[in-house]
C-alpha atoms as a PDB file:
ATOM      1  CA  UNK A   1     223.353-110.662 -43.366  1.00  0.00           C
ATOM      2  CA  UNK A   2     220.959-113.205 -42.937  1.00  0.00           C
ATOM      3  CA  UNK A   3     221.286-116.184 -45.548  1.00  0.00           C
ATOM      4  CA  UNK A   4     218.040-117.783 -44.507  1.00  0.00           C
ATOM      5  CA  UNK A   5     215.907-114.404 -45.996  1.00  0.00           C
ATOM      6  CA  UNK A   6     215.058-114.658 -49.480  1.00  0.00           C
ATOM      7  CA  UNK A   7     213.903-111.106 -50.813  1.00  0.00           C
ATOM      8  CA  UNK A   8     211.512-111.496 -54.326  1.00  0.00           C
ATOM      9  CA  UNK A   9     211.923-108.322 -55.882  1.00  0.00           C
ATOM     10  CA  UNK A  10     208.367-107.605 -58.001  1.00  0.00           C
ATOM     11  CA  UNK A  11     208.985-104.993 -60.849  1.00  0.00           C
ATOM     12  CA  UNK A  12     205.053-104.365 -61.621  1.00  0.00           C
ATOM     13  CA  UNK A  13     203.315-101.755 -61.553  1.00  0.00           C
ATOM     14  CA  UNK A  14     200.395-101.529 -58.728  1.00  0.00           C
ATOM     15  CA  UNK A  15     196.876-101.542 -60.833  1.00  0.00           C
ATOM     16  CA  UNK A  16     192.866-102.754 -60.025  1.00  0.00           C
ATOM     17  CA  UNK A  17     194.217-105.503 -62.421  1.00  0.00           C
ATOM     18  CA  UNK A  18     196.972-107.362 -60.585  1.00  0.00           C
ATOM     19  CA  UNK A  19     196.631-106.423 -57.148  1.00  0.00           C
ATOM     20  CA  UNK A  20     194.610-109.118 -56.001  1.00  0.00           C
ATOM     21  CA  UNK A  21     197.290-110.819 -57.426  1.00  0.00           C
ATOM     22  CA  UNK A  22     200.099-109.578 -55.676  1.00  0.00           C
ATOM     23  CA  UNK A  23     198.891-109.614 -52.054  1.00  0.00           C
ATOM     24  CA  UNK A  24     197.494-112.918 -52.414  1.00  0.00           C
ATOM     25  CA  UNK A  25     199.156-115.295 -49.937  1.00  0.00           C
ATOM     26  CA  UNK A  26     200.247-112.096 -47.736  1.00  0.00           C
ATOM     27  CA  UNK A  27     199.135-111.393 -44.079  1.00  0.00           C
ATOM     28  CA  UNK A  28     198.798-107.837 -44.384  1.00  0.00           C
ATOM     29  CA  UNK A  29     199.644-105.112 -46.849  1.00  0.00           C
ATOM     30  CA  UNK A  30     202.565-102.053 -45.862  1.00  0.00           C
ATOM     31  CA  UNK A  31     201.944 -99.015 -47.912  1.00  0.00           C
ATOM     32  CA  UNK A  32     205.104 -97.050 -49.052  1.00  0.00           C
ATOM     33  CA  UNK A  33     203.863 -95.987 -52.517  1.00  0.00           C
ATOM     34  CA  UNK A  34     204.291 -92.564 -53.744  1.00  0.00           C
ATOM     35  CA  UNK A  35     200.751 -91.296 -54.966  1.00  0.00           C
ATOM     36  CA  UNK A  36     197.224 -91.805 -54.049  1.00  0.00           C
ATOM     37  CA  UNK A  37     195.616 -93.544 -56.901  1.00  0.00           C
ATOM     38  CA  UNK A  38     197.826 -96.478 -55.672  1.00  0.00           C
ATOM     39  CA  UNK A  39     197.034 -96.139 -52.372  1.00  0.00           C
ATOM     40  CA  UNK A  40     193.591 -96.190 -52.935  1.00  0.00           C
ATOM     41  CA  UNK A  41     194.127 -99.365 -55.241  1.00  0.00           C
ATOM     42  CA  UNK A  42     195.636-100.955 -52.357  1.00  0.00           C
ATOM     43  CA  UNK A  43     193.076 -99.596 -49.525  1.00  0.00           C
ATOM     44  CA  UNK A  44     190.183-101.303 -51.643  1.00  0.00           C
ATOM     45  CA  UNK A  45     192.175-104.648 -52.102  1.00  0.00           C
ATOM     46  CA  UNK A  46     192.895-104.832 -48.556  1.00  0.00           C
ATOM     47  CA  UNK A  47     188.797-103.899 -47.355  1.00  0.00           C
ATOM     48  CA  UNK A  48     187.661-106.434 -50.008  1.00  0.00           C
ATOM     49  CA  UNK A  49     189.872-109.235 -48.674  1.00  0.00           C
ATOM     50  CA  UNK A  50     189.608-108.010 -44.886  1.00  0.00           C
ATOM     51  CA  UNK A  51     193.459-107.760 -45.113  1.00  0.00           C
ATOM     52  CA  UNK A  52     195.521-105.356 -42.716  1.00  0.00           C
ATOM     53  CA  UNK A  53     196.687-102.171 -43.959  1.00  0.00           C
ATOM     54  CA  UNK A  54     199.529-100.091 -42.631  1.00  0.00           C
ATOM     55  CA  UNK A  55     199.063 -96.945 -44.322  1.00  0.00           C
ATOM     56  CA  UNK A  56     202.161 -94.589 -44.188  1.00  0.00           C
ATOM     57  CA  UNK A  57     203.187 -91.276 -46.574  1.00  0.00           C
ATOM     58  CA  UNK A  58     205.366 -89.223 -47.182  1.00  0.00           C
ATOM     59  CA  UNK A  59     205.712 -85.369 -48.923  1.00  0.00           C
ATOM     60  CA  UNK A  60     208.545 -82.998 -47.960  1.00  0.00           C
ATOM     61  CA  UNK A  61     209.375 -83.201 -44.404  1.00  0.00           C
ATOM     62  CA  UNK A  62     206.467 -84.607 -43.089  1.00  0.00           C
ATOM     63  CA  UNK A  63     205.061 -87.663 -42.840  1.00  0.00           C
ATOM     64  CA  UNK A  64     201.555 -89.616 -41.593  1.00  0.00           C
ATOM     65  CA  UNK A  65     201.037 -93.269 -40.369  1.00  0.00           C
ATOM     66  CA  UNK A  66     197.871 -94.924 -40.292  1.00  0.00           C
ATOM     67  CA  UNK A  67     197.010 -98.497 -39.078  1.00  0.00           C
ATOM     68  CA  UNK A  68     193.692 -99.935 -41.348  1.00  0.00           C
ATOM     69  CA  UNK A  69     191.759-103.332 -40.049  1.00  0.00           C
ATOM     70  CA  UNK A  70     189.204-103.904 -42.530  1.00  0.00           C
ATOM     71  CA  UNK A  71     185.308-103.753 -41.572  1.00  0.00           C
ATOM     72  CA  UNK A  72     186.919-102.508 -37.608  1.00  0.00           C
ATOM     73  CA  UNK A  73     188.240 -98.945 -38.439  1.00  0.00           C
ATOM     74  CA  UNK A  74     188.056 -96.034 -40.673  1.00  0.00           C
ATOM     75  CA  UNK A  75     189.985 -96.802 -44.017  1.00  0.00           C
ATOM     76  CA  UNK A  76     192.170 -94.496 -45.928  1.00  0.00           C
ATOM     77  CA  UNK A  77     189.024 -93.773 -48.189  1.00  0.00           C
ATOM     78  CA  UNK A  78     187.627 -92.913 -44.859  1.00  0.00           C
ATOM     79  CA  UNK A  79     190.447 -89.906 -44.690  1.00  0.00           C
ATOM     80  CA  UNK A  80     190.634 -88.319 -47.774  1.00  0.00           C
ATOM     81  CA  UNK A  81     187.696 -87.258 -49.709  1.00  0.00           C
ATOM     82  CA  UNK A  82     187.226 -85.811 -52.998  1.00  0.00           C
ATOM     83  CA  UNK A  83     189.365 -85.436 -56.575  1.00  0.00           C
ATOM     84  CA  UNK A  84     192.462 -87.867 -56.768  1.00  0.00           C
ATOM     85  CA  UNK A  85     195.537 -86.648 -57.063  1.00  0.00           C
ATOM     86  CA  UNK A  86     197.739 -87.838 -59.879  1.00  0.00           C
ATOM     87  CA  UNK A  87     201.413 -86.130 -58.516  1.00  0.00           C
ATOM     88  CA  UNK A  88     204.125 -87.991 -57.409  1.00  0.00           C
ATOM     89  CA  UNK A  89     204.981 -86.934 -53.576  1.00  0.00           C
ATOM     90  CA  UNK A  90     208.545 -85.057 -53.182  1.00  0.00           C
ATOM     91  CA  UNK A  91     210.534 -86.789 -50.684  1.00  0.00           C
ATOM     92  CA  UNK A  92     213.075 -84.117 -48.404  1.00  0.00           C
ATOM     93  CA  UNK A  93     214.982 -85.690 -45.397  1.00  0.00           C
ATOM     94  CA  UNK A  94     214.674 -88.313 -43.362  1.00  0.00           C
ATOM     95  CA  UNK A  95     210.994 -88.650 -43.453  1.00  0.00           C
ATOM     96  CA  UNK A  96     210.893 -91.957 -45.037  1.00  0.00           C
ATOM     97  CA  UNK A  97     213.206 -93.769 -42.598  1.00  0.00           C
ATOM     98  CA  UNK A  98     210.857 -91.843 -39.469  1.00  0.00           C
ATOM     99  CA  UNK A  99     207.657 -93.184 -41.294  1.00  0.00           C
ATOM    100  CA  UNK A 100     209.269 -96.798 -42.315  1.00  0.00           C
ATOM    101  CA  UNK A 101     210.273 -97.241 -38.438  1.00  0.00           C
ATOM    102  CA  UNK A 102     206.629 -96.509 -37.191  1.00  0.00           C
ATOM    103  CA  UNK A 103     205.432 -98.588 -40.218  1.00  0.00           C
ATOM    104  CA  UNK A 104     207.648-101.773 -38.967  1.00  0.00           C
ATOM    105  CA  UNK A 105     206.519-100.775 -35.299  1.00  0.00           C
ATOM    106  CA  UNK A 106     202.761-101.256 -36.200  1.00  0.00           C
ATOM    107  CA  UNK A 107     202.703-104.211 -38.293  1.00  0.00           C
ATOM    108  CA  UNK A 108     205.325-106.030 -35.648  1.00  0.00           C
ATOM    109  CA  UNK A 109     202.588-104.855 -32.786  1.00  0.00           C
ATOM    110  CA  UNK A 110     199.764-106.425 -34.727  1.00  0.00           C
ATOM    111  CA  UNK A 111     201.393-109.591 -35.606  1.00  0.00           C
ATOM    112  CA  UNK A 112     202.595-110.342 -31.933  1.00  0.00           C
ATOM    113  CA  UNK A 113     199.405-108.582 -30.352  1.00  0.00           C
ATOM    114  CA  UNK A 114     200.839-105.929 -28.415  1.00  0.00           C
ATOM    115  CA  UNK A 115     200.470-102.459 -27.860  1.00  0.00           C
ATOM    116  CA  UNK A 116     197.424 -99.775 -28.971  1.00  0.00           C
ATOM    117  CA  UNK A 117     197.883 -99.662 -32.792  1.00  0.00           C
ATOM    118  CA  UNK A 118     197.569 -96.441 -34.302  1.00  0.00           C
ATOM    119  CA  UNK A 119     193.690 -97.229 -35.480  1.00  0.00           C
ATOM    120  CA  UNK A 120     191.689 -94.336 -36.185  1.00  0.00           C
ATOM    121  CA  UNK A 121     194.470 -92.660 -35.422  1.00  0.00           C
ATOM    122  CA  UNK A 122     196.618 -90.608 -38.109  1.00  0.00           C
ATOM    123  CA  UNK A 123     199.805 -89.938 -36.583  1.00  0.00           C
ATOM    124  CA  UNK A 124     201.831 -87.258 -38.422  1.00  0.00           C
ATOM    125  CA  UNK A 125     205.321 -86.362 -38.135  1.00  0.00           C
ATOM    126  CA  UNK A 126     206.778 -82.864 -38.921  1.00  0.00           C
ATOM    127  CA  UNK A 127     210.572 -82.951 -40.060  1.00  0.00           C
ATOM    128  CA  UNK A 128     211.098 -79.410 -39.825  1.00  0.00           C
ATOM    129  CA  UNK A 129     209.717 -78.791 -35.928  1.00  0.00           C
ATOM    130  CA  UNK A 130     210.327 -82.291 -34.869  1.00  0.00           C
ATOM    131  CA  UNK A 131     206.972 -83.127 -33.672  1.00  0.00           C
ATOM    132  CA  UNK A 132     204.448 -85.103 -33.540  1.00  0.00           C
ATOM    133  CA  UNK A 133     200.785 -84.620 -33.693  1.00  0.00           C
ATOM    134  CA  UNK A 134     197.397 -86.863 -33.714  1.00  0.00           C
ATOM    135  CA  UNK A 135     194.278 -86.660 -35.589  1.00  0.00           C
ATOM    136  CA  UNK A 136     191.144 -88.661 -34.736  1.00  0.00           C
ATOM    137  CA  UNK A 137     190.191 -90.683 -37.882  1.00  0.00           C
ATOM    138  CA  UNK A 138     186.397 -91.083 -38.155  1.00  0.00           C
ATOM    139  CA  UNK A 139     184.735 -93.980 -40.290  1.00  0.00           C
ATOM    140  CA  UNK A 140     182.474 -92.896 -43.033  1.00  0.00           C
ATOM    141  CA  UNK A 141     179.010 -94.855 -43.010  1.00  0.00           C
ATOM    142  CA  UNK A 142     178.885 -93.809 -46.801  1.00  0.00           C
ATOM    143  CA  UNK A 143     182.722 -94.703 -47.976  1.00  0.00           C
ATOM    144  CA  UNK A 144     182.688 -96.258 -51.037  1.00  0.00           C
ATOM    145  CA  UNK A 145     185.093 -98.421 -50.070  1.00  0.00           C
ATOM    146  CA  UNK A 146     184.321 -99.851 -46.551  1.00  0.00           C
ATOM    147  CA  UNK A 147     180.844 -98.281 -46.077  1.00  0.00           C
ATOM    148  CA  UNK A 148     179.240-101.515 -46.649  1.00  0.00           C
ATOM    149  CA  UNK A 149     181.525-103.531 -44.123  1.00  0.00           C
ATOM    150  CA  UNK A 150     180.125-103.836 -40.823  1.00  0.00           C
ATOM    151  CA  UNK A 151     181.832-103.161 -37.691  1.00  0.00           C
END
């Protein structure tokens, strides 16, 4: 629709040894990946280089979005604790497109400076009732991935 948009379509594999690679020259990473080990990949890329992260999932008919500013707010590490899941999430409904809209919403807030992001804030969305809930997001002192940053 619009000629003047170039899209660069990347078919690798997110891994601890490209992803410096791959956000380099970005302002600020989106999650949309499908498991955890990859979004932890990308939580630790974005505390080490202090980069944004706009943290959104899907499984089923529900959905959670999380804004991430590095060495400011809890990280996804932060969140969930313990053994790393290796499944790939289901997908049912229309989850993705409710989660990819709040997604867009955050990052467009924190690029023009508007708005109360959803920091330390996990905002999840439930398909099957239609609602909406919020969870207060605590930083960890001890995460092992932004413990050491100060805020």
């Amino acid at each position: 629709m619009n000629p003047e948009v170039e899209v660069e379509a990347i078919a690798e594999a997110i891994t601890e040894d490209n992803v410096s690679r791959l956000v380099d020259g970005w302002d600020v990473i989106i999650d949309a990946m499908d498991n955890l080990p990859s979004r932890y990949v990308l939580n630790r890329c974005a505390v080490e280089k202090k980069m944004p992260f706009f943290h959104g999932a899907v499984q089923g008919f529900e959905g959670r979005v999380m804004t991430i500013l590095p060495g400011k707010t809890a990280c996804l590490r932060c969140m969930y604790r313990g053994p790393v899941s290796q499944e790939k999430f289901p997908v049912v409904g229309v989850a993705p497109a409710v989660i990819g809209s709040i997604q867009a919403t955050e990052v467009i807030k924190y690029l023009v400076g508007i708005g109360r992001l959803l920091t330390n804030r996990m905002l999840v969305y439930n398909g099957l009732t239609v609602t909406f809930s919020e969870f207060t997001i605590n930083r960890n002192p001890d995460c092992d991935h932004c413990g050491s940053l100060s805020g």
